[in-house]
Protein backbone atom coordinates (compact mmCIF):
# COMPACT_ATOMS: atom_id res chain seq x y z
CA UNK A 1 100.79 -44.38 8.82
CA UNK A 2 98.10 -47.40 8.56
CA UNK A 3 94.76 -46.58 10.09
CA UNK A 4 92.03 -49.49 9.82
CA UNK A 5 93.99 -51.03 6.95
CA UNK A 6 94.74 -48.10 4.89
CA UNK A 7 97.98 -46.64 4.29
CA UNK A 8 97.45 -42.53 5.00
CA UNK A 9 100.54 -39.98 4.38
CA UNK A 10 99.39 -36.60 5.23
CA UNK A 11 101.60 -33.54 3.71
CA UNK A 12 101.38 -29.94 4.36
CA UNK A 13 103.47 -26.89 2.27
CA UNK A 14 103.82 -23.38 3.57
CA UNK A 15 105.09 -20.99 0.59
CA UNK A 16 106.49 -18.21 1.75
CA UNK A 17 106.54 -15.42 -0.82
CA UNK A 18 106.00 -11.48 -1.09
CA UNK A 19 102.92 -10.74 1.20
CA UNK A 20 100.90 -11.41 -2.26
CA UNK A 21 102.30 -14.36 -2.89
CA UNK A 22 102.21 -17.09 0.08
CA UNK A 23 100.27 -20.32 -0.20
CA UNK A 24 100.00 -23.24 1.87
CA UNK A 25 98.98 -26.71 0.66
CA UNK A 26 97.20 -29.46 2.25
CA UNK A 27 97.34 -32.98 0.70
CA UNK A 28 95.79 -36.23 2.17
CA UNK A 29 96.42 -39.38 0.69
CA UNK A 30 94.63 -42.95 1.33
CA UNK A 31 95.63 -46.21 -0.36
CA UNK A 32 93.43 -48.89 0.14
CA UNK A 33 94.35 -52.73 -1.11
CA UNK A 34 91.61 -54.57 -2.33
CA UNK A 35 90.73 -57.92 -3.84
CA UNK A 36 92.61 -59.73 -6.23
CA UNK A 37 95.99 -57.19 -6.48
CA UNK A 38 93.19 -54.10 -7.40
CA UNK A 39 93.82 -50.97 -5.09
CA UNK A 40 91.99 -47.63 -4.62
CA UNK A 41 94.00 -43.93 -4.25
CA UNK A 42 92.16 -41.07 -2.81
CA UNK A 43 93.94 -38.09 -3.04
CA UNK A 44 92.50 -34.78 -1.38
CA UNK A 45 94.61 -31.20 -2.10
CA UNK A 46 93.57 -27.83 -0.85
CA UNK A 47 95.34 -25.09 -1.81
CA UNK A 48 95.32 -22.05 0.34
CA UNK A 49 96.44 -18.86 -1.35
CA UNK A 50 96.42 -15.44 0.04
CA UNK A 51 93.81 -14.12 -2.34
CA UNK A 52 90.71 -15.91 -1.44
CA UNK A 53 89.21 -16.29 -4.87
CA UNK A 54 92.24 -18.54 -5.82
CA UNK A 55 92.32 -21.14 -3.00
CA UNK A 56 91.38 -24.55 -4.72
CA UNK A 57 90.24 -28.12 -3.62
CA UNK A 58 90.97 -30.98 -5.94
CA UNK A 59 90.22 -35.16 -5.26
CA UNK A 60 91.48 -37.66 -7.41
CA UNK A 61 90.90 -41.04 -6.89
CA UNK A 62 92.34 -43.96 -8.66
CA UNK A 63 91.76 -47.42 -9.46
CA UNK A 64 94.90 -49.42 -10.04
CA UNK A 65 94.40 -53.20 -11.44
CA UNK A 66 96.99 -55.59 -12.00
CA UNK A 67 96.60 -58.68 -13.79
């Protein structure tokens, strides 16, 4: 989907293991073209696991230059 110029893909995961074992995931990614062929990856994961002292967050982000 674009949104104000940015390409955004939003992807969810439900894991559904033993009761110990289910996890969902949460990913949000935003691609933004810049000047000059650069372009600029955000990338936000959240990890939702049944055990609250496992859940994680992560954000990448990425700068991609072509010549």
């Amino acid at each position: 989907m674009d949104m104000a110029g940015n390409a955004v893909t939003f992807k969810t995961v439900d894991i559904d293991g033993t009761s110990d074992q289910d996890k969902t995931i949460n990913s949000i990614t935003v691609v933004r073209g810049l000047a000059a062929g650069t372009s600029l990856t955000a990338k936000y994961t959240m990890t939702d696991v049944v055990d609250a002292n496992a859940d994680t967050d992560a954000l990448e982000l990425k700068l991609s230059v072509s010549f």
